[in-house]
C-alpha atoms as a PDB file:
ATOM      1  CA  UNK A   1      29.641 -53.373 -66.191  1.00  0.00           C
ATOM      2  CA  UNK A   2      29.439 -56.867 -65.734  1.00  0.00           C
ATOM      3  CA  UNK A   3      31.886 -58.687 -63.712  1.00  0.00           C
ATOM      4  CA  UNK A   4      34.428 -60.783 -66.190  1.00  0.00           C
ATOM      5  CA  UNK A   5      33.958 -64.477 -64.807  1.00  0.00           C
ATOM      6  CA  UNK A   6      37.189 -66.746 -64.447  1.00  0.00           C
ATOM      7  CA  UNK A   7      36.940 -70.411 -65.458  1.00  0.00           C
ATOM      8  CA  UNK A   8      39.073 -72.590 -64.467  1.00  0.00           C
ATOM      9  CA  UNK A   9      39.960 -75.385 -67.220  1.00  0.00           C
ATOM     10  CA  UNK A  10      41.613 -78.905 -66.319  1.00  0.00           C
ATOM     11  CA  UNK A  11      43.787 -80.490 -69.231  1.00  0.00           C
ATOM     12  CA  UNK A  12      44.920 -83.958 -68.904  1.00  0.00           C
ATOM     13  CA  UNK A  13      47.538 -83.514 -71.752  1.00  0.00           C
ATOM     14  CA  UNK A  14      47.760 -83.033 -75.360  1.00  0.00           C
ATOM     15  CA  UNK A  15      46.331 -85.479 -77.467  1.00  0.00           C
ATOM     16  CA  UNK A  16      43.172 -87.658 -77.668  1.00  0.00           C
ATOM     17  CA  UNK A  17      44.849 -90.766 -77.060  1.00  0.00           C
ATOM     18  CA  UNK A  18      47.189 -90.436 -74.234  1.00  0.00           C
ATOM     19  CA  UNK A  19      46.160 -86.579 -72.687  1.00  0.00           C
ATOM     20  CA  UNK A  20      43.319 -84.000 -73.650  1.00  0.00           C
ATOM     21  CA  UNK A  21      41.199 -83.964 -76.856  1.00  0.00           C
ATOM     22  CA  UNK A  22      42.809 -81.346 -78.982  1.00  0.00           C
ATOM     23  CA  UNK A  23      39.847 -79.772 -80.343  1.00  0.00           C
ATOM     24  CA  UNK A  24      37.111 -80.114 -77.522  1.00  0.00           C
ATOM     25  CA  UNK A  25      40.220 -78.295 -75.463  1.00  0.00           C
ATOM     26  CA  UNK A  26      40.398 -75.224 -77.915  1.00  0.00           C
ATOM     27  CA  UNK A  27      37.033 -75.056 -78.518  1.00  0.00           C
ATOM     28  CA  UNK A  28      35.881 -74.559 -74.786  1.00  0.00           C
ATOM     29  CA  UNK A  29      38.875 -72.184 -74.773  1.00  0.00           C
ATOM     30  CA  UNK A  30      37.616 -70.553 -78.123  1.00  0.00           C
ATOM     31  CA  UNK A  31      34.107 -70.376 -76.817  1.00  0.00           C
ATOM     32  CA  UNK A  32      35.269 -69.100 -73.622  1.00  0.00           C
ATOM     33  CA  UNK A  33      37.115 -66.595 -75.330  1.00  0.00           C
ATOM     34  CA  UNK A  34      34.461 -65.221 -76.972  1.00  0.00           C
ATOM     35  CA  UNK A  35      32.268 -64.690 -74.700  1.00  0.00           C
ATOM     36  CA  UNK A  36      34.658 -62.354 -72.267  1.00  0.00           C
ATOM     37  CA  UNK A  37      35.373 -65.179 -69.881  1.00  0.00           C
ATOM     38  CA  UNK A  38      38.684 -65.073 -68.102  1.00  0.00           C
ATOM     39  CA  UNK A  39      40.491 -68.744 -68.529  1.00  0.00           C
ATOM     40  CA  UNK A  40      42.830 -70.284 -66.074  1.00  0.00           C
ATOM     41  CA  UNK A  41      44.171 -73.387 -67.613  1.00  0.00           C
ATOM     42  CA  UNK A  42      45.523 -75.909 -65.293  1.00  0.00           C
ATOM     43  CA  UNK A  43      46.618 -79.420 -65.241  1.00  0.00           C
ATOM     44  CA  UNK A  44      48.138 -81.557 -62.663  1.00  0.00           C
ATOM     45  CA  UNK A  45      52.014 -81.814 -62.673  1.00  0.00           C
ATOM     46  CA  UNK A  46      52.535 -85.490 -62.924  1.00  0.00           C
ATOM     47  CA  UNK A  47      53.651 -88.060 -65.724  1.00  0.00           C
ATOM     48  CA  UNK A  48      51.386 -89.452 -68.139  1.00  0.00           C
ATOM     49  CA  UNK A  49      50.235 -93.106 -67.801  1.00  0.00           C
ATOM     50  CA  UNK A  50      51.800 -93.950 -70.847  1.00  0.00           C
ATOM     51  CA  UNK A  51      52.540 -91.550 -74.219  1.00  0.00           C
ATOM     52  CA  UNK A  52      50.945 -92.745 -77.792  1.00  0.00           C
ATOM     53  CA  UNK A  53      52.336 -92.465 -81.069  1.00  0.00           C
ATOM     54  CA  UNK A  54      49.147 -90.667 -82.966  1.00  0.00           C
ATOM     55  CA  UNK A  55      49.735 -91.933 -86.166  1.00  0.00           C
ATOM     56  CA  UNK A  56      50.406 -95.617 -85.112  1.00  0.00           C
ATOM     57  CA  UNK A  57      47.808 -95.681 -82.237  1.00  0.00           C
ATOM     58  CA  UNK A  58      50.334 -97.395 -80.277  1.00  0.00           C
ATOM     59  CA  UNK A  59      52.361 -96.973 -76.762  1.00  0.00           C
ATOM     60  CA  UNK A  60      55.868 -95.457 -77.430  1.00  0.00           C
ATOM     61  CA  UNK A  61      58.585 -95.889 -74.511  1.00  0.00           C
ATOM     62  CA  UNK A  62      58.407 -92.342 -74.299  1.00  0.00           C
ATOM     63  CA  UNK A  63      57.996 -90.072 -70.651  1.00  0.00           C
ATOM     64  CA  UNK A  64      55.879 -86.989 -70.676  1.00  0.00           C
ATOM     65  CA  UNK A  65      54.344 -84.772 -67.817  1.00  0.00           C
ATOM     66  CA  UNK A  66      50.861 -83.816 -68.153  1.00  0.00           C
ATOM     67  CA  UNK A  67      51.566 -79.981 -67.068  1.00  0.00           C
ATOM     68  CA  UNK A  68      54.188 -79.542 -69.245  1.00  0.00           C
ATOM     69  CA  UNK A  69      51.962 -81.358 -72.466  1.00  0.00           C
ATOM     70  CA  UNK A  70      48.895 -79.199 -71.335  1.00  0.00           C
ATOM     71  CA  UNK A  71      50.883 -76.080 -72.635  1.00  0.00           C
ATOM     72  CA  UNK A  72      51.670 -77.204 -75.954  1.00  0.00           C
ATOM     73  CA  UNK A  73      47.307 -76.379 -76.408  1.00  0.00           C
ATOM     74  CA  UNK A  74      47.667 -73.405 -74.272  1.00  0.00           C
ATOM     75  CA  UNK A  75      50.270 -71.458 -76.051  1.00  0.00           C
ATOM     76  CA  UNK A  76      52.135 -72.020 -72.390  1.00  0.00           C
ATOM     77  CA  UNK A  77      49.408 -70.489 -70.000  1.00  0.00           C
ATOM     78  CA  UNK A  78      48.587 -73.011 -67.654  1.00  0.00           C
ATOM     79  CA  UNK A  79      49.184 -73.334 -63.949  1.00  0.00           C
ATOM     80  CA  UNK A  80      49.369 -76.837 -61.744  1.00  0.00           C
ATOM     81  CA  UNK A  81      45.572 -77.867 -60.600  1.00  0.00           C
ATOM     82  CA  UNK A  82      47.546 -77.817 -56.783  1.00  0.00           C
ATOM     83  CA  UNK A  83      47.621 -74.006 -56.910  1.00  0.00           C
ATOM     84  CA  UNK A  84      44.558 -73.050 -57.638  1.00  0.00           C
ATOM     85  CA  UNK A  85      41.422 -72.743 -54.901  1.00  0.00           C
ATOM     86  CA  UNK A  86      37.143 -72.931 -55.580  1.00  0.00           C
ATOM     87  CA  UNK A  87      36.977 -69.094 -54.312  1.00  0.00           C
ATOM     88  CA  UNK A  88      39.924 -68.229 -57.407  1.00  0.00           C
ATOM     89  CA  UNK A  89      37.229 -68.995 -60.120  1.00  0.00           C
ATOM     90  CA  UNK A  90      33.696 -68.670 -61.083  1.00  0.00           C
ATOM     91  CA  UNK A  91      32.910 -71.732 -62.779  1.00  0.00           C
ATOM     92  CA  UNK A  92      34.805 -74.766 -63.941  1.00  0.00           C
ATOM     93  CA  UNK A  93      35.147 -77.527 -67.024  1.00  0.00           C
ATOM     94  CA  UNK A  94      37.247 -80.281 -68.139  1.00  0.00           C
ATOM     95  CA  UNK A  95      37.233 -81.171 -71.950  1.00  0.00           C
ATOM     96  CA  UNK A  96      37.889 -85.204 -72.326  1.00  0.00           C
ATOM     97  CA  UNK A  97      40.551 -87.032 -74.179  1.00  0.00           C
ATOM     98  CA  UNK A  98      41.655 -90.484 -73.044  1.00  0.00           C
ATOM     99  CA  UNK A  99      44.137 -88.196 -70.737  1.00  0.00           C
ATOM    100  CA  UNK A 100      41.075 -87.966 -68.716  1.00  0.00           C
ATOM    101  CA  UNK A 101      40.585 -91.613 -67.504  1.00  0.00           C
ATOM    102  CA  UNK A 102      43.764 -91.925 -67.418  1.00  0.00           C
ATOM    103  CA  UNK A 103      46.204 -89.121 -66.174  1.00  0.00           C
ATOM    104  CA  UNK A 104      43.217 -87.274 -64.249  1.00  0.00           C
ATOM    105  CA  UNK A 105      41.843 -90.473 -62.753  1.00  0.00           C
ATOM    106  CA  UNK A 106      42.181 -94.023 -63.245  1.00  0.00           C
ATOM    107  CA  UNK A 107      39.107 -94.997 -65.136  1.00  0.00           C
ATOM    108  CA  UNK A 108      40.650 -96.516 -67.933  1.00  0.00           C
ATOM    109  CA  UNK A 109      42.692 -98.960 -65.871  1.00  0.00           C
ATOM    110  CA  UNK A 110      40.455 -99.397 -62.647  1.00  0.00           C
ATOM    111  CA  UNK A 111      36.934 -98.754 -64.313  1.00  0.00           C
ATOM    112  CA  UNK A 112      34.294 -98.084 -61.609  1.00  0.00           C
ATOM    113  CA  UNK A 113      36.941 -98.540 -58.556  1.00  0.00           C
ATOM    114  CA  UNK A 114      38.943 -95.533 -60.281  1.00  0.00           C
ATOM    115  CA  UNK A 115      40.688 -93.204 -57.845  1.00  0.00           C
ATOM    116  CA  UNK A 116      40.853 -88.995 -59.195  1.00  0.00           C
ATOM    117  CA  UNK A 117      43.903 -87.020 -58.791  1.00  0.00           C
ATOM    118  CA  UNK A 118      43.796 -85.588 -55.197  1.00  0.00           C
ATOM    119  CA  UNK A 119      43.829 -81.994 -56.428  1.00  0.00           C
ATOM    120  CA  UNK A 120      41.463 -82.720 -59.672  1.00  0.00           C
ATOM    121  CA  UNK A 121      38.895 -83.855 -56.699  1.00  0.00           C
ATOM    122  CA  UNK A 122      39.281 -81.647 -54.287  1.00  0.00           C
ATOM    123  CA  UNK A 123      38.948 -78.645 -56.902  1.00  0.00           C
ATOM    124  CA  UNK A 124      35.625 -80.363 -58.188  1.00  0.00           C
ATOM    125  CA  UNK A 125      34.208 -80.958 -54.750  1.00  0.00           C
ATOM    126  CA  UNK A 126      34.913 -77.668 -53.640  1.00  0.00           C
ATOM    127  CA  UNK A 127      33.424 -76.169 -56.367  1.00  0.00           C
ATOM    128  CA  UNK A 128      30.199 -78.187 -55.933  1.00  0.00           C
ATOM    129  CA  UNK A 129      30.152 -77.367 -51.965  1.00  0.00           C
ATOM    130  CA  UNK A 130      30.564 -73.608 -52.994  1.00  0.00           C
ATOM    131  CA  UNK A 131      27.404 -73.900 -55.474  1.00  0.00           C
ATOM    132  CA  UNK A 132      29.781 -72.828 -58.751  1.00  0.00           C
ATOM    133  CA  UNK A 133      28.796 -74.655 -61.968  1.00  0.00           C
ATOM    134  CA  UNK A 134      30.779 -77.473 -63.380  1.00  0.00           C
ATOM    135  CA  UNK A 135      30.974 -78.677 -67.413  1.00  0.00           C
ATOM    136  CA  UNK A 136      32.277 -81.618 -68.252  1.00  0.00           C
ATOM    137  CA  UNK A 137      32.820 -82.899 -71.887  1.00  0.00           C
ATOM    138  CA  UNK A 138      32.978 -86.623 -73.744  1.00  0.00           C
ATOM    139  CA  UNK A 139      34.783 -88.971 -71.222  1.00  0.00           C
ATOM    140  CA  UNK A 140      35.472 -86.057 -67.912  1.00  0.00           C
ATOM    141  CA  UNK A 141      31.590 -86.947 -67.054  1.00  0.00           C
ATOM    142  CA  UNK A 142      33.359 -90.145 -64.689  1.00  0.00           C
ATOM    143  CA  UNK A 143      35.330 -88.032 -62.322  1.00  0.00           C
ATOM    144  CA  UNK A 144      31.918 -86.212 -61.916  1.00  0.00           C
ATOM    145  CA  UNK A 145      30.146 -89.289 -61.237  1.00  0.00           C
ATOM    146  CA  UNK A 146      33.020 -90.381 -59.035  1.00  0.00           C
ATOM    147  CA  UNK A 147      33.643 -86.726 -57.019  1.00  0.00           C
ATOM    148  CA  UNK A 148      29.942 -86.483 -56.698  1.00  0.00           C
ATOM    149  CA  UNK A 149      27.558 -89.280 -57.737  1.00  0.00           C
ATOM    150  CA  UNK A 150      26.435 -89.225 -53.951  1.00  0.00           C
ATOM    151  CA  UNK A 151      24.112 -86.122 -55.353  1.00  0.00           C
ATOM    152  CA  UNK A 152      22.463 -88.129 -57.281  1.00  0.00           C
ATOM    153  CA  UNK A 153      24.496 -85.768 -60.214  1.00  0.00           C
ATOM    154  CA  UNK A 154      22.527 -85.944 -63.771  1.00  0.00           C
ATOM    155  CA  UNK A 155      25.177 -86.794 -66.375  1.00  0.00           C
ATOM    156  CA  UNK A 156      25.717 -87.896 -69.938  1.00  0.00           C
ATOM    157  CA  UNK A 157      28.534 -89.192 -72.237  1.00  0.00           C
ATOM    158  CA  UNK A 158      26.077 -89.799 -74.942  1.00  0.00           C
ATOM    159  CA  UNK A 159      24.787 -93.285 -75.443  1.00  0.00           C
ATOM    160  CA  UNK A 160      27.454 -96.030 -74.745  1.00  0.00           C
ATOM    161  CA  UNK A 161      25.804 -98.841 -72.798  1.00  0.00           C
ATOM    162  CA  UNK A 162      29.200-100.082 -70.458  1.00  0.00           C
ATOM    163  CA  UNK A 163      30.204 -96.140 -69.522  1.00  0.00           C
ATOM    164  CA  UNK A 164      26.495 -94.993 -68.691  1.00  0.00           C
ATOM    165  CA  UNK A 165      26.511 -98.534 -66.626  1.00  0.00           C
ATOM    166  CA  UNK A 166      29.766 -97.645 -65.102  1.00  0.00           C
ATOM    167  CA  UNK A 167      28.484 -94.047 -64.006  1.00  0.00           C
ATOM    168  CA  UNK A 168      25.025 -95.231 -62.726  1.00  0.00           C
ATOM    169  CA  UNK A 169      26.943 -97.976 -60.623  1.00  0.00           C
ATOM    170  CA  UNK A 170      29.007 -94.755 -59.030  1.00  0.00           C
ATOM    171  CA  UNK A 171      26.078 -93.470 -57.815  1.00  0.00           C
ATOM    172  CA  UNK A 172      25.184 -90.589 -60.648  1.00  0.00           C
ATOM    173  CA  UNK A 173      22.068 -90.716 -63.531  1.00  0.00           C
ATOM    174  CA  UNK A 174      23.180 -91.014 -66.944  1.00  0.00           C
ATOM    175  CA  UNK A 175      20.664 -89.624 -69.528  1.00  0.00           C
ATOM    176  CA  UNK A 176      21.364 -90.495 -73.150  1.00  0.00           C
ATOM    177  CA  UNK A 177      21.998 -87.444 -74.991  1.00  0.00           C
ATOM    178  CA  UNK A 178      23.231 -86.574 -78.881  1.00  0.00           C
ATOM    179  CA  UNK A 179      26.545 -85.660 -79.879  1.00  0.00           C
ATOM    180  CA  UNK A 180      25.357 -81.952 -80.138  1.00  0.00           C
ATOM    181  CA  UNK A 181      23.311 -81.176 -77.441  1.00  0.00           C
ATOM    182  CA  UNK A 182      23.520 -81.026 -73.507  1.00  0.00           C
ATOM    183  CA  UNK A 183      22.376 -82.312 -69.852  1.00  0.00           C
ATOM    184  CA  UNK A 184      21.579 -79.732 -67.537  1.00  0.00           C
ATOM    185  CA  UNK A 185      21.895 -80.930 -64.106  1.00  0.00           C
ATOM    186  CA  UNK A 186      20.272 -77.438 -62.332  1.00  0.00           C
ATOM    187  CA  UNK A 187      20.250 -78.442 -58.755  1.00  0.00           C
ATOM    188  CA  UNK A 188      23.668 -79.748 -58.776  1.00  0.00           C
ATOM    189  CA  UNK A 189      24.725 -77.087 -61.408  1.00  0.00           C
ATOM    190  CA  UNK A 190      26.648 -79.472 -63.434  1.00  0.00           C
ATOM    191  CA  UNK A 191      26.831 -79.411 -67.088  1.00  0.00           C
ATOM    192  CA  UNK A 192      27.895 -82.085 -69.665  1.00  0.00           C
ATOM    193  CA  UNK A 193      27.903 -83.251 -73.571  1.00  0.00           C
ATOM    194  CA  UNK A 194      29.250 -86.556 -75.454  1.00  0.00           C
ATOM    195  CA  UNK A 195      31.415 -84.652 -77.564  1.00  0.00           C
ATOM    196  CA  UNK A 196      33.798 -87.460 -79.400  1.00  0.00           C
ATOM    197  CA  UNK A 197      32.442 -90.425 -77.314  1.00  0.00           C
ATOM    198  CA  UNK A 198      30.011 -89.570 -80.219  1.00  0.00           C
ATOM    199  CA  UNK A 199      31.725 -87.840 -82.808  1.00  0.00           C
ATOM    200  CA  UNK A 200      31.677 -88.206 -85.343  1.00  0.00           C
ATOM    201  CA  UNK A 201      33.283 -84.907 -86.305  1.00  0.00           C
ATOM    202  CA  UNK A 202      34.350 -81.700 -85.344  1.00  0.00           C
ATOM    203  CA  UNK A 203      31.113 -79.551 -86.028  1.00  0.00           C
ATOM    204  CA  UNK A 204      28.509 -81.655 -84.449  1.00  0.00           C
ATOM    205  CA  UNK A 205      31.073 -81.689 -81.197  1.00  0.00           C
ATOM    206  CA  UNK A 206      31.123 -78.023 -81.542  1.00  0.00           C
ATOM    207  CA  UNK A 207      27.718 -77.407 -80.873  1.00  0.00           C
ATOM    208  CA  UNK A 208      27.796 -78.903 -78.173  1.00  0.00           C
ATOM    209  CA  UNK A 209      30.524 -77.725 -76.522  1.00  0.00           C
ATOM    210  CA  UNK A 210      29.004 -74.169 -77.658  1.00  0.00           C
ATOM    211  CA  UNK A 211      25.778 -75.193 -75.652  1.00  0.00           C
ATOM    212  CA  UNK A 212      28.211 -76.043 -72.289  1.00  0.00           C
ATOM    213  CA  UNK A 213      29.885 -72.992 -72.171  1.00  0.00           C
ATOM    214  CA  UNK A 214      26.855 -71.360 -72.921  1.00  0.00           C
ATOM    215  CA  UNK A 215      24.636 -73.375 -69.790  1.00  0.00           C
ATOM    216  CA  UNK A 216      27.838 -72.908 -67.498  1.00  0.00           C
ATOM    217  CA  UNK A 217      28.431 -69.227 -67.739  1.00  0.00           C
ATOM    218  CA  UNK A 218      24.713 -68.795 -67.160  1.00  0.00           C
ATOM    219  CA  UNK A 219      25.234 -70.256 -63.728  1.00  0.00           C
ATOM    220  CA  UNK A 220      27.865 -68.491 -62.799  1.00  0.00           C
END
C-alpha cells in the first residue's frame, strides 16, 4: 500500500481581503482530501496587519491573530507554522488571499523589499533544500520568488504586468499563465496557478487548483 503523504498547508487568515482566500483554501484542502493526502494546516501565530470589513471593503479598528482566524476554514485543525519541521511533511502549498502579502510577508506594504515571516521562510527553504515539492496559488507565488528566486524558480500569478515585474526583479521567471492551468517548475519542484489574481470565478480557479494538487502530489 502506498504511503499516505502529509502536506503541510500555510493560511494567512480567513478572508480574501485581510487573511487567506476562502475558497482557494478549501479547495486545496478539498482536493487534498480526496486524493488520500494527510493535511497539516498551519499558520503563523501573530496579529493581522489590519482586519477588513468584507462587505464594506474597508479597515475596521478591529485586532485578530492569524492562527486563531486560520481555524475558522479549518474546522479548528491547524497548528503554528513554528512547530512544524521539512522532514514532518511530504510536500507543501500556500493558497493566496491578500493575508498572504500581508500577514505572511510584507509584499503589500514593502513590494519587492518585502521581508517573509521567519518560520513561513525557513519552512519553504527547507523544503526546497530537502528536494520536497512546493504549490503556491494566486498571490503566495512572491514569498517563492523571495525564499528562492536565487534558483532561478519558474513562477506565475497569471498575467499582471507590475507583480510578474516585481517577481522577475527578486530574482525568479514569471511565465504568463491562464486562470485554469499551471507552471511546472520540475528542477526546482515548485508548482503554481493565478487562481483569483485572475478569477474571475470559482470554477475556472478550481481547475487550477485541481491541476496543483495534482502536479505536487506527483512529486512527492
Amino acid at each position: 500500500m502506498a504511503k499516505e503523504k502529509r502536506v503541510g498547508v500555510i493560511l494567512a487568515g480567513s478572508g480574501y481581503l485581510d487573511g487567506a482566500e476562502i475558497q482557494e483554501s478549501i479547495l486545496t484542502l478539498l482536493y487534498l482530501d480526496r486524493r488520500g493526502a494527510k493535511v497539516v494546516a498551519m499558520a503563523p501565530d501573530v496579529d493581522q496587519m489590519h482586519v477588513v470589513d468584507h462587505v464594506k471593503g474597508e479597515p475596521t479598528s478591529e485586532t485578530r491573530n492569524v492562527l486563531v482566524e486560520s481555524g475558522r476554514i479549518t474546522r479548528g485543525s491547524v497548528v503554528d507554522v513554528k512547530t512544524v519541521k521539512a522532514d514532518d511533511l511530504d510536500a507543501l502549498i500556500l493558497p493566496g488571499g491578500f493575508g498572504v502579502a500581508k500577514n505572511l510577508c510584507t509584499f503589500a506594504t514593502e513590494g519587492v523589499k518585502l521581508t517573509v515571516n521567519e518560520d513561513v521562510e525557513r519552512l519553504v527553504r527547507d523544503m526546497a533544500n530537502a528536494g520536497k515539492p512546493l504549490g503556491f496559488a494566486c498571490i503566495a507565488p512572491v514569498i517563492a520568488a523571495k525564499v528562492l528566486g536565487s534558483r532561478k524558480v519558474k513562477l506565475t500569478i497569471g498575467n499582471d504586468p507590475g507583480t510578474a515585474a516585481a517577481i522577475g526583479a527578486l530574482g525568479a521567471v514569471h511565465v504568463d499563465t491562464p486562470v485554469d492551468q499551471i507552471v511546472v517548475d520540475e528542477r526546482n519542484k515548485v508548482v503554481s496557478t493565478p487562481a483569483y489574481m485572475l478569477g474571475p470565478s470559482i470554477a475556472p480557479v478550481a481547475a487550477g487548483i485541481e491541476r496543483l494538487v495534482d502536479a505536487v502530489l506527483e512529486m512527492a
